[in-house]
C-alpha atoms as a PDB file:
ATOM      1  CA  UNK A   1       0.792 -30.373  -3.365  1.00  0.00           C
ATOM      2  CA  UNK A   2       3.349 -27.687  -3.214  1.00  0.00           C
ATOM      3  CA  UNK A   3       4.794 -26.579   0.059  1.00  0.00           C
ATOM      4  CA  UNK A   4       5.392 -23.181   1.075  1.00  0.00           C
ATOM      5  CA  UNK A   5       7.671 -21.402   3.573  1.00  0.00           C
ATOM      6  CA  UNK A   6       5.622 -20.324   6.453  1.00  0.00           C
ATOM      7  CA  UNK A   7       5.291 -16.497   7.186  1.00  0.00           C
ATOM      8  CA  UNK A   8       5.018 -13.908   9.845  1.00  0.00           C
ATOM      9  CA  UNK A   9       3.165 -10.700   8.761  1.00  0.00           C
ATOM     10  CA  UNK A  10       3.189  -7.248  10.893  1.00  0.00           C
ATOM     11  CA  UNK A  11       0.889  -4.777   9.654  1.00  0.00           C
ATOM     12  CA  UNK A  12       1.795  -1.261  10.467  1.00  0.00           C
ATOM     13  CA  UNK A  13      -0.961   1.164  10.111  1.00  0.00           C
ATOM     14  CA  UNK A  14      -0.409   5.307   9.671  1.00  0.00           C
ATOM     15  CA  UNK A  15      -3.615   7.034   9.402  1.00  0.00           C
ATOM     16  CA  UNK A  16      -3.918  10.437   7.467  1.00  0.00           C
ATOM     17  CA  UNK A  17      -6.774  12.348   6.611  1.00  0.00           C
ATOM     18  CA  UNK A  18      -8.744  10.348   4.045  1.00  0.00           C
ATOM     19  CA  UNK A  19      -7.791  11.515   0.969  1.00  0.00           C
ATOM     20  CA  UNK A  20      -4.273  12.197   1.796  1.00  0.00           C
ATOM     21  CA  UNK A  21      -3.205   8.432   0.210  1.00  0.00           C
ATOM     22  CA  UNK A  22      -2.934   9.834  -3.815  1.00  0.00           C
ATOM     23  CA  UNK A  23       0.312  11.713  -2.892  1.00  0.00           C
ATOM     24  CA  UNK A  24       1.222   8.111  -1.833  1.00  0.00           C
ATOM     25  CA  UNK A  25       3.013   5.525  -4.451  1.00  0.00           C
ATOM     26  CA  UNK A  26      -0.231   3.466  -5.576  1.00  0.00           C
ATOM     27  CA  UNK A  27      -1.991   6.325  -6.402  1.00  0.00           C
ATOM     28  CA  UNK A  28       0.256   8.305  -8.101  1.00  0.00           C
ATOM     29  CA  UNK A  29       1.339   4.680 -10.465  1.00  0.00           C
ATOM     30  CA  UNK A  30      -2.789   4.542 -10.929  1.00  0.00           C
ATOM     31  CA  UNK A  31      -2.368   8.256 -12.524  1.00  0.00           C
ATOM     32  CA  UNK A  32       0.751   7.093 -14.521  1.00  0.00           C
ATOM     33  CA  UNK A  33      -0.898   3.912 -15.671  1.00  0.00           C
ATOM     34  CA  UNK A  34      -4.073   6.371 -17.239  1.00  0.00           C
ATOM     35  CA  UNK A  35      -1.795   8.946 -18.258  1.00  0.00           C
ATOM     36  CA  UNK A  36       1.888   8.177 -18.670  1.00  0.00           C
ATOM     37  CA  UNK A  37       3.334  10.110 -16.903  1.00  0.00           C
ATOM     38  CA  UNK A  38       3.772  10.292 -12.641  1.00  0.00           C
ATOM     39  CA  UNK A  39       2.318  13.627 -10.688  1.00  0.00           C
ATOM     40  CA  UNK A  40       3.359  15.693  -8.314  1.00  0.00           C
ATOM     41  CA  UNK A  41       2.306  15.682  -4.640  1.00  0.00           C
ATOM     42  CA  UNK A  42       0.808  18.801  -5.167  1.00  0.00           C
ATOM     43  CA  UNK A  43      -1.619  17.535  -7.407  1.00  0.00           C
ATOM     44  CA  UNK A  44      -4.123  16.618  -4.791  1.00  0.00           C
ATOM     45  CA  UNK A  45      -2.609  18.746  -2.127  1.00  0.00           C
ATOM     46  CA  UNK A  46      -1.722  22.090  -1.314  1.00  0.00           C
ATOM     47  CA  UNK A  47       2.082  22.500  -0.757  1.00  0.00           C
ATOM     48  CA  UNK A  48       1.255  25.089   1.850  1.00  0.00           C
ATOM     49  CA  UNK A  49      -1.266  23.232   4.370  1.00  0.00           C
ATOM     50  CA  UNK A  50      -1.058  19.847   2.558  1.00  0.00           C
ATOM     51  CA  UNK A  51      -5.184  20.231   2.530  1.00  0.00           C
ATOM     52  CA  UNK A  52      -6.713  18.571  -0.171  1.00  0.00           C
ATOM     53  CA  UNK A  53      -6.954  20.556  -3.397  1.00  0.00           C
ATOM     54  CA  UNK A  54      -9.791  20.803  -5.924  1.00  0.00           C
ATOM     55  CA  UNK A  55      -8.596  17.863  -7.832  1.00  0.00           C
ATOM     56  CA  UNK A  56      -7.602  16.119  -4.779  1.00  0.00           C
ATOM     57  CA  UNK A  57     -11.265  16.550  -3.773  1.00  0.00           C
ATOM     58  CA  UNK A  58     -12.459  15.261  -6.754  1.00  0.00           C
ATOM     59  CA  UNK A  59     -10.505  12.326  -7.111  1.00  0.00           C
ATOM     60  CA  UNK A  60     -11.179  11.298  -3.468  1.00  0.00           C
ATOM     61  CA  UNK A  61     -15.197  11.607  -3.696  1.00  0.00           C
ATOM     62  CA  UNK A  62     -15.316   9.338  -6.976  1.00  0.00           C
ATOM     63  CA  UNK A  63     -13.904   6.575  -5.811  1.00  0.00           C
ATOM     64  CA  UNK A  64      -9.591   7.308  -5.868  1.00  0.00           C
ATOM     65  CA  UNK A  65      -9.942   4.485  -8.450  1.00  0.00           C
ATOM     66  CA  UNK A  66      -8.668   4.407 -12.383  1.00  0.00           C
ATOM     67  CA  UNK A  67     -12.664   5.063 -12.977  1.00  0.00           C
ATOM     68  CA  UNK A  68     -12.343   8.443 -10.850  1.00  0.00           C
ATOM     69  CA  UNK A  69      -9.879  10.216 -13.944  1.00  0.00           C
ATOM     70  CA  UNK A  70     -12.316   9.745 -16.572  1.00  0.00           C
ATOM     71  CA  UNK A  71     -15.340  11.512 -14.595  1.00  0.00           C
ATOM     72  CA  UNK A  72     -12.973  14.720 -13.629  1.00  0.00           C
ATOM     73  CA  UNK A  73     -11.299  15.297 -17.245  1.00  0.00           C
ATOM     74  CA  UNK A  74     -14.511  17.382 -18.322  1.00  0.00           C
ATOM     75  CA  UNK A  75     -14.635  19.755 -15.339  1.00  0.00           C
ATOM     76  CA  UNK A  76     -12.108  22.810 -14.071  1.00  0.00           C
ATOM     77  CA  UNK A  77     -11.179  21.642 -10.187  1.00  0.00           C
ATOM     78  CA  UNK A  78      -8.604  24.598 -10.001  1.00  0.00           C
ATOM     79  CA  UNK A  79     -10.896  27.144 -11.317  1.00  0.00           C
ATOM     80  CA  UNK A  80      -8.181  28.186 -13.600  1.00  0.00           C
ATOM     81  CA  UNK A  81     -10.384  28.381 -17.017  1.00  0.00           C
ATOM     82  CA  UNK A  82      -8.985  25.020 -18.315  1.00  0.00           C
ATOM     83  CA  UNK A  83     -10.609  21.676 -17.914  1.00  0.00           C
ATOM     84  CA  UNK A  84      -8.947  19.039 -16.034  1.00  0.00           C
ATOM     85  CA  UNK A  85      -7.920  16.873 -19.137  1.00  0.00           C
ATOM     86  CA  UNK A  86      -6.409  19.784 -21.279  1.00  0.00           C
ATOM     87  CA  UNK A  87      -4.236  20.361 -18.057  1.00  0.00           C
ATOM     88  CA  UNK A  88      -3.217  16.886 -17.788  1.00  0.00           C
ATOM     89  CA  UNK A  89      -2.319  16.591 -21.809  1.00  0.00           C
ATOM     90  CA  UNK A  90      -0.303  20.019 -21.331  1.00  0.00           C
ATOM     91  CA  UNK A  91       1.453  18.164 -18.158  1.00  0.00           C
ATOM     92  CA  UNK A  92       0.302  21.181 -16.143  1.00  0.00           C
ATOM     93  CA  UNK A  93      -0.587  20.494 -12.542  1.00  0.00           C
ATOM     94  CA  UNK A  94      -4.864  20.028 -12.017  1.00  0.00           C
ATOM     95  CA  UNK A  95      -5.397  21.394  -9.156  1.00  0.00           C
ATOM     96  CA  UNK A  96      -2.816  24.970  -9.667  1.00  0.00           C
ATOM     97  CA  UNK A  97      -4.777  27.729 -10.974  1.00  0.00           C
ATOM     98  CA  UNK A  98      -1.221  29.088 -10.890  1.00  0.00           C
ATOM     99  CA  UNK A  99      -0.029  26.393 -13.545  1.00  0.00           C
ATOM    100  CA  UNK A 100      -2.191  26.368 -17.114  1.00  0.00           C
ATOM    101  CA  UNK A 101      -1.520  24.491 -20.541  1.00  0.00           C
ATOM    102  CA  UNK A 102      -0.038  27.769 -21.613  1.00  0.00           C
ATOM    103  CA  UNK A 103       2.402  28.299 -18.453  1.00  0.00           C
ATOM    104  CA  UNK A 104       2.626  24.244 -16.372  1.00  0.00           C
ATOM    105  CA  UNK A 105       5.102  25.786 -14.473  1.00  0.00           C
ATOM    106  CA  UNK A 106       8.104  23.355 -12.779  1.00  0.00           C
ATOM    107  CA  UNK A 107       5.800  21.198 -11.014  1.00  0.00           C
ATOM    108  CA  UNK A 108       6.603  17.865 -12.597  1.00  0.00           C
ATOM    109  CA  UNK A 109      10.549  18.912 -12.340  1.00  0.00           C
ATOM    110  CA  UNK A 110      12.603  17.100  -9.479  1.00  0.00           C
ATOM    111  CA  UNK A 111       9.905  14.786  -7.863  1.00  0.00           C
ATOM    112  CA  UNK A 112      11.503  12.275  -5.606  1.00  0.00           C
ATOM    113  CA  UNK A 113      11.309   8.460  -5.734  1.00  0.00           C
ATOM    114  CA  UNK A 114       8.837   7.003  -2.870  1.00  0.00           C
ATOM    115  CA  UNK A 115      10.182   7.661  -0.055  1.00  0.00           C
ATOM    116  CA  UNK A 116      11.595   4.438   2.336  1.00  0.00           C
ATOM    117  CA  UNK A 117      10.095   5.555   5.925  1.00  0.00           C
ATOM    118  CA  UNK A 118      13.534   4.532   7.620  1.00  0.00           C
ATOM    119  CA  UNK A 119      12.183   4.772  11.274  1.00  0.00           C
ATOM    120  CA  UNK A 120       9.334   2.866  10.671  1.00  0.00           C
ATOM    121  CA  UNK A 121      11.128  -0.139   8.665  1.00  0.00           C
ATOM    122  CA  UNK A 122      14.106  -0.219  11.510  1.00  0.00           C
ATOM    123  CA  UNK A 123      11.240  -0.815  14.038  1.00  0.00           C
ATOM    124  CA  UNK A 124       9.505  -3.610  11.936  1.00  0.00           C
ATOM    125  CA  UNK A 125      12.597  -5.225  10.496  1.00  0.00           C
ATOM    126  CA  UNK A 126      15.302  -4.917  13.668  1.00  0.00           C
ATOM    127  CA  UNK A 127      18.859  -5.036  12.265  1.00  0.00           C
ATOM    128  CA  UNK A 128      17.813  -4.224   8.626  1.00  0.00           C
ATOM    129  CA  UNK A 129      20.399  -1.536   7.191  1.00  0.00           C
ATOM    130  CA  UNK A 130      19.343  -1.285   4.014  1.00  0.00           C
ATOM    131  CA  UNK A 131      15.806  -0.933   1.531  1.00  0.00           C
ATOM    132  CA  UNK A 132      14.992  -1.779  -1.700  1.00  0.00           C
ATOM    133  CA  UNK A 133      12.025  -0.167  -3.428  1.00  0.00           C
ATOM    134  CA  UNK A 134      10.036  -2.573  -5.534  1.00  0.00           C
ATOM    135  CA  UNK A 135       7.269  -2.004  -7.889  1.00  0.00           C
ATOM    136  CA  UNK A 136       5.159  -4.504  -9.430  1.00  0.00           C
ATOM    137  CA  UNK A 137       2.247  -4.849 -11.839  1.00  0.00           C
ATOM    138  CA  UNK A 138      -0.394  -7.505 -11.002  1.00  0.00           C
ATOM    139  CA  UNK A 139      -0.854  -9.560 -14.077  1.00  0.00           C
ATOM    140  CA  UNK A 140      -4.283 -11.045 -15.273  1.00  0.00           C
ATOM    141  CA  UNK A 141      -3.315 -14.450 -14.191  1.00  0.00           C
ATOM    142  CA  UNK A 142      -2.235 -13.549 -10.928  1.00  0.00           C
ATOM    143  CA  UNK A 143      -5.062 -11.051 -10.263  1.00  0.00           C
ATOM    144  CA  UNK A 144      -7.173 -14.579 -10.703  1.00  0.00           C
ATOM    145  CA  UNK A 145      -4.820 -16.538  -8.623  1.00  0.00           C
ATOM    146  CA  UNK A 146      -4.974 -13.951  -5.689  1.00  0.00           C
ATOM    147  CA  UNK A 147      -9.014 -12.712  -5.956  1.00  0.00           C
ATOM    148  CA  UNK A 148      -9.843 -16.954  -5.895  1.00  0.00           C
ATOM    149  CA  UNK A 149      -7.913 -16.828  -3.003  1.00  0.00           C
ATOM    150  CA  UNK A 150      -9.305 -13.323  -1.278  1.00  0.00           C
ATOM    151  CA  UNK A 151     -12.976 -14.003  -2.547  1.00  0.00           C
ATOM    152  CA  UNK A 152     -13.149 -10.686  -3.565  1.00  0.00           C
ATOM    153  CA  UNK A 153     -12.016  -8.627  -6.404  1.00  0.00           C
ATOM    154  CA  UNK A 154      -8.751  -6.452  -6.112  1.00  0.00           C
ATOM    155  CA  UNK A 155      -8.726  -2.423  -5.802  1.00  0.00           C
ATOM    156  CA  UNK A 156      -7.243  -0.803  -9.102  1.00  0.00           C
ATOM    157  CA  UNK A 157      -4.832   0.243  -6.467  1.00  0.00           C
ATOM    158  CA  UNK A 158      -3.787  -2.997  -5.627  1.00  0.00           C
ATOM    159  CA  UNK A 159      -2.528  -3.457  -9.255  1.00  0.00           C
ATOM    160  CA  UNK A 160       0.273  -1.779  -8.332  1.00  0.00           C
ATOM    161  CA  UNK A 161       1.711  -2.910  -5.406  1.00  0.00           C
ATOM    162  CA  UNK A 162       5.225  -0.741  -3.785  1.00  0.00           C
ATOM    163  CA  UNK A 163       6.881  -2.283  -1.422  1.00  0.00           C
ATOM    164  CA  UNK A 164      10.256  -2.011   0.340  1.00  0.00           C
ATOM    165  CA  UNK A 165      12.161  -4.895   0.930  1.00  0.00           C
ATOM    166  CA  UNK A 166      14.085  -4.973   4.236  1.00  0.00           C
ATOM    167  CA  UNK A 167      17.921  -6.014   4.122  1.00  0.00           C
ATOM    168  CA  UNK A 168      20.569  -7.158   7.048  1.00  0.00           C
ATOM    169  CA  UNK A 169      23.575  -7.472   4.891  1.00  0.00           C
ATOM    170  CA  UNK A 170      22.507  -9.366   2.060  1.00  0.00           C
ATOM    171  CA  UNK A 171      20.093 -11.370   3.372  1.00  0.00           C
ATOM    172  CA  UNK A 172      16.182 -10.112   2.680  1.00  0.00           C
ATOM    173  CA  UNK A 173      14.790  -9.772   6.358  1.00  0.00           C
ATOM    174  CA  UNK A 174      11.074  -9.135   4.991  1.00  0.00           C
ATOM    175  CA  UNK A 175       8.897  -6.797   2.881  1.00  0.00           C
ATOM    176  CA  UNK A 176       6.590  -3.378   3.326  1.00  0.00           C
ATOM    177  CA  UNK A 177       3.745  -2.900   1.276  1.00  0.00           C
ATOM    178  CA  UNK A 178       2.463   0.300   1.132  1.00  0.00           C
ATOM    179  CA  UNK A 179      -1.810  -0.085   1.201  1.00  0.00           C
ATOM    180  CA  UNK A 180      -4.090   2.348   2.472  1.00  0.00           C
ATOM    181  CA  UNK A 181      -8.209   1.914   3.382  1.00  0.00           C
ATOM    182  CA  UNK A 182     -10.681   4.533   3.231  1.00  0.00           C
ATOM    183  CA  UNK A 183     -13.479   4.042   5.914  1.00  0.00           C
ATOM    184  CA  UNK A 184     -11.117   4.064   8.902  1.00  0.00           C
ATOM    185  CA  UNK A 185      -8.861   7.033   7.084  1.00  0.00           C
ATOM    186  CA  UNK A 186      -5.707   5.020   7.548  1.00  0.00           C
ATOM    187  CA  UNK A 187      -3.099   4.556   5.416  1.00  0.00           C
ATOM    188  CA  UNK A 188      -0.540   1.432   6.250  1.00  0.00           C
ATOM    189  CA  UNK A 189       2.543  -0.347   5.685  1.00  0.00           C
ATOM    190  CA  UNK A 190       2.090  -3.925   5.383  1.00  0.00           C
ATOM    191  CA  UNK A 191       5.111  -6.153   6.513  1.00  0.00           C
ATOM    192  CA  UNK A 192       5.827  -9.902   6.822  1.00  0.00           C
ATOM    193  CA  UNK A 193       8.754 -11.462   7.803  1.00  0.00           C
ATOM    194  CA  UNK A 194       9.817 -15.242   6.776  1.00  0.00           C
ATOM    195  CA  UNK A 195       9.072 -17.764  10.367  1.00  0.00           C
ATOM    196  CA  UNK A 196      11.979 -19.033  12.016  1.00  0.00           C
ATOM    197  CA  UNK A 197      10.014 -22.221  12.528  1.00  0.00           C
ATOM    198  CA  UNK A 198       9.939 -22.600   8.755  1.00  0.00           C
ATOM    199  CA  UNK A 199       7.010 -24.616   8.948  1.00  0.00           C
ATOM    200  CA  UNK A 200       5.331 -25.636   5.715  1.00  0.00           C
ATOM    201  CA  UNK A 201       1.808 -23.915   4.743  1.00  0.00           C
ATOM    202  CA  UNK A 202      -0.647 -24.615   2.987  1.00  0.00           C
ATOM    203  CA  UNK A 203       0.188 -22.980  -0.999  1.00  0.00           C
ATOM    204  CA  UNK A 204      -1.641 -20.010  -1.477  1.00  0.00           C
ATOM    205  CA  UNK A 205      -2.484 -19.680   2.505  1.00  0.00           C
ATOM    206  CA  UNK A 206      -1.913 -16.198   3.253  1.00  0.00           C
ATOM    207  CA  UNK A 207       0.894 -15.066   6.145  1.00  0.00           C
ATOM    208  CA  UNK A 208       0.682 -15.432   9.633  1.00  0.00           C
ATOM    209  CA  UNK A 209      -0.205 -12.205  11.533  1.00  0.00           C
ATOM    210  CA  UNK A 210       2.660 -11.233  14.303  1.00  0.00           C
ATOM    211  CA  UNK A 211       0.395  -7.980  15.256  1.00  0.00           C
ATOM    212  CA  UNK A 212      -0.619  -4.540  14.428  1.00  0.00           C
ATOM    213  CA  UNK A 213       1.040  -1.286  15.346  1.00  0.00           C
ATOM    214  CA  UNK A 214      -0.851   1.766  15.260  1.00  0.00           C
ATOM    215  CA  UNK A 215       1.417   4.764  14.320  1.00  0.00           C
ATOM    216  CA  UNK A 216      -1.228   7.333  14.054  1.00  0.00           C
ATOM    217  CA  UNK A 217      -5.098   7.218  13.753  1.00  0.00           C
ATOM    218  CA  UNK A 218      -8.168   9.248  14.433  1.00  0.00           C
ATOM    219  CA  UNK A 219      -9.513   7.071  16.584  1.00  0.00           C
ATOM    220  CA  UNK A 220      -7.291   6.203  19.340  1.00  0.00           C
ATOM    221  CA  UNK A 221      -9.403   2.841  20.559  1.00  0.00           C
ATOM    222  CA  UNK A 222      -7.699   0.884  17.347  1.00  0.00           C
ATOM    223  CA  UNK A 223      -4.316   1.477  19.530  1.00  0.00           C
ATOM    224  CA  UNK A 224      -5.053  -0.667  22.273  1.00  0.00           C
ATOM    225  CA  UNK A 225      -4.427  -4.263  23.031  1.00  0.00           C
ATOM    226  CA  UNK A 226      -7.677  -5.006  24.006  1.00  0.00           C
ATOM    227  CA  UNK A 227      -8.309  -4.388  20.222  1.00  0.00           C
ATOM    228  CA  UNK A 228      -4.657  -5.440  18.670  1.00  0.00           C
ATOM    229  CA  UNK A 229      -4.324  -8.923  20.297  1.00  0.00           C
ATOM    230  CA  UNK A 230      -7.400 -10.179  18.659  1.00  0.00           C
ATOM    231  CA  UNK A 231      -5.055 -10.178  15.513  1.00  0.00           C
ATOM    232  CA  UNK A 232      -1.598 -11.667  17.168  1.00  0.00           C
ATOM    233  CA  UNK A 233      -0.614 -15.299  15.624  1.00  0.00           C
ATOM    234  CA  UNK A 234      -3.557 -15.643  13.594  1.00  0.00           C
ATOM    235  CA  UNK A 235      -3.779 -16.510   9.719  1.00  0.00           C
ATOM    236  CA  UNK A 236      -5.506 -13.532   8.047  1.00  0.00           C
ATOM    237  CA  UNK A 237      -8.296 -16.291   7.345  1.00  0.00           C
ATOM    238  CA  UNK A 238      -8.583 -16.737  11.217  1.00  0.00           C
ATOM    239  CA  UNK A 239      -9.552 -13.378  11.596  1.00  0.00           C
ATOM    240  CA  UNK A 240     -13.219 -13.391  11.338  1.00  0.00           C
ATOM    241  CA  UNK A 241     -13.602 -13.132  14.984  1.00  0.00           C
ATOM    242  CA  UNK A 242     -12.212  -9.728  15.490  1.00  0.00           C
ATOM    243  CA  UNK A 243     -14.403  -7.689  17.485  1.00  0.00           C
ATOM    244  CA  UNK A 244     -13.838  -3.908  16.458  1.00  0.00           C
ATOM    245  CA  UNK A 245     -13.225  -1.675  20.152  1.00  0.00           C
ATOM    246  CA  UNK A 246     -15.871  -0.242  20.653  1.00  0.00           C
ATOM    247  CA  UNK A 247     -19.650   0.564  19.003  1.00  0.00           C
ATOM    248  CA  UNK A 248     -19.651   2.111  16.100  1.00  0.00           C
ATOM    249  CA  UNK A 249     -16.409   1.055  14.757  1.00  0.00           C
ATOM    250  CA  UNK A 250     -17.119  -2.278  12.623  1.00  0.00           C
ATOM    251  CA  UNK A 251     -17.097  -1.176   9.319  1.00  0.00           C
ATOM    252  CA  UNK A 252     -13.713   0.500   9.813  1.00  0.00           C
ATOM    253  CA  UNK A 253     -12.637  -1.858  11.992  1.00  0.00           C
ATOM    254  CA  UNK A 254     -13.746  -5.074   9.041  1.00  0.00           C
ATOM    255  CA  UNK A 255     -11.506  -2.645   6.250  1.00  0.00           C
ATOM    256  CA  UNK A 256      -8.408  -3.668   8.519  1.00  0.00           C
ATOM    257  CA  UNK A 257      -9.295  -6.924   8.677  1.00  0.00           C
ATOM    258  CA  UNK A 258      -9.785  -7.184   4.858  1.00  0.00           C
ATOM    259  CA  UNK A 259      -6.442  -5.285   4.771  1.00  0.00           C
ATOM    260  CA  UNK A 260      -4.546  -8.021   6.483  1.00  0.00           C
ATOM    261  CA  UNK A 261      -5.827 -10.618   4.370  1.00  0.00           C
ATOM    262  CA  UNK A 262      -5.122  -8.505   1.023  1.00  0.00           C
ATOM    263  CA  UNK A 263      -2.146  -7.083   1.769  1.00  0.00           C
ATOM    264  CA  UNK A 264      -0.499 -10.641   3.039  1.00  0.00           C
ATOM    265  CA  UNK A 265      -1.482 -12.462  -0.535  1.00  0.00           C
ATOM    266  CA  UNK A 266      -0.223  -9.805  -2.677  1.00  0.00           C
ATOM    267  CA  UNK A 267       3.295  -9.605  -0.855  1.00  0.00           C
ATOM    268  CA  UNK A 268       3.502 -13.406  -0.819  1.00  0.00           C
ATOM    269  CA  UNK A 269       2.828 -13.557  -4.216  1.00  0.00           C
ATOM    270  CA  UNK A 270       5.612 -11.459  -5.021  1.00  0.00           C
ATOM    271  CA  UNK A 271       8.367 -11.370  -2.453  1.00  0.00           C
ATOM    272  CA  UNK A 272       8.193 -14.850  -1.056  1.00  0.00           C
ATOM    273  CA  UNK A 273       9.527 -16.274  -4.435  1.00  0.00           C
ATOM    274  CA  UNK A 274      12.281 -13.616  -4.457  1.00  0.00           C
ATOM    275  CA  UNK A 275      12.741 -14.601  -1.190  1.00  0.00           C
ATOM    276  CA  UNK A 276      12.653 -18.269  -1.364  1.00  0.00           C
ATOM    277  CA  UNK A 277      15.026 -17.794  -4.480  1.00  0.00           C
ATOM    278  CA  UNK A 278      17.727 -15.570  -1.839  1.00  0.00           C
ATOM    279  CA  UNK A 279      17.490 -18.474   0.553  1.00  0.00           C
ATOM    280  CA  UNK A 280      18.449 -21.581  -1.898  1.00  0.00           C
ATOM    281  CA  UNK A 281      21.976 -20.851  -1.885  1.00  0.00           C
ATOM    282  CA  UNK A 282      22.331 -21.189   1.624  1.00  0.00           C
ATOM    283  CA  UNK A 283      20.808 -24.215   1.560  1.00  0.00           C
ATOM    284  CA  UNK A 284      22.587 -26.131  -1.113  1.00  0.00           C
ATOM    285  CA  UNK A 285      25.659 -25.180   0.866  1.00  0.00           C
ATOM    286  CA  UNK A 286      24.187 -26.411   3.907  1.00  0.00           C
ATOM    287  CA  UNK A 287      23.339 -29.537   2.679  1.00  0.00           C
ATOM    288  CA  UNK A 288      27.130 -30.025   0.929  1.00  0.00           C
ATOM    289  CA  UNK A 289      29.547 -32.540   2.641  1.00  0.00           C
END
């Protein structure tokens, strides 16, 4: 059996309003994977109040899944006399009455790569000075590999995993996977980190959990440590113990848990080789007379 470096994960967790996440990487890659090209922000919100638009709506109530485009192509969210899919094929914005197939307007002009959250990496990866946006596409064979693991099937968001990776120098301190869930309105960064101990695991195990920071939520009682400790040096499979804060709360608080587990075994399956791969070259010189 294979052996496997031995990892820390930190889950960071930034809550929004629920359908906030589309203006967020996966989401807009699920739009470009269905339509070829990447949207706007202002899509699904208004650039005035951010509030969700029309489309944004729409999107959001059928399921903010690749099976949500089809079901909104037929009707006019903007109310601007166009259906949603003429819109889309004139690359004018959905939810604009302002921009039509005749007149799209500049919306799709100037939009900015995802955005590295600078303050929040620095505080999960200490000493890191540089990021590297990554974005991946989750093969059939390792959608398999990962669901056999989860024993469950993968979001269409999770196709498309964007993370950062987290620098000192040259060296690769860790990775941030963006990741959002929809009953607790939360939106996170996931982020693991390789052990120190460098103790072998078990190949395909998901990473160790160093603990869960809170940067904004809704409801305040996933912020305390009564709540956050249950998660602190536990294997996302450990987890099932978790015991949400207070009444009322287990279904949002089971989505984290599933989070942790998800989010760990798609960044291992992608950064710990790249990882692993960084790493070699120290070793071979290491081990050199």
């Amino acid at each position: 059996m294979k052996h496997t470096r031995l990892w820390t994960l930190t889950l960071m967790l930034t809550a929004f309003l629920g359908g906030n996440a589309f203006a967020l990487p996966p989401f807009q890659r699920l739009f470009n994977a269905h339509y070829g090209f990447k949207p706007a922000c202002i899509a699904c919100h208004d650039a005035d109040n951010w509030d969700l638009t029309g489309y944004g709506k729409g999107f959001s109530k059928n399921g903010a899944d690749l099976k949500a485009f089809p079901k909104l192509e037929e009707l006019d969210l903007d109310e601007d006399g166009a259906k949603t899919l003429e819109e889309i094929e004139a690359k004018a914005n959905p939810g604009d009455p302002r921009s039509t197939p005749d007149a799209p307007g500049p919306w799709l002009e100037n939009i900015p790569p995802a955005h590295a959250p600078k303050k929040h990496l620095q505080a999960l990866f200490p000493g890191s000075d540089r990021y590297e946006l990554q974005e991946e596409k989750i093969d059939d064979k390792e959608r398999a590999k990962i669901e056999k693991i989860l024993g469950a099937p993968l979001r269409d968001q999770d196709l498309y995993p964007t993370y950062f990776i987290a620098y000192k120098e040259d060296a690769p301190l860790g990775a941030a996977l963006y990741t959002s869930s929809a009953k607790s309105d939360s939106y996170y960064l996931a982020a693991y980190y390789p052990s120190a101990a460098g103790r072998p695991a078990a190949e395909g195990r998901p990473a160790r959990v160093a603990g869960l920071r809170f940067f904004s939520t809704h409801e305040r009682a996933f912020k305390k440590a009564a709540y956050t400790d249950q998660f602190a040096s536990k294997l996302p499979d450990q987890l099932d113990g978790v015991k949400p804060p207070k009444p009322g709360l287990a279904e949002q608080s089971q989505e984290i848990v599933d989070e942790v587990r998800r989010g760990g075994l798609i960044l291992r399956q992608f950064f710990q080789p790249f990882a692993d791969k960084k790493a070699s070259p120290k070793k071979a010189e290491e081990k050199a007379p």
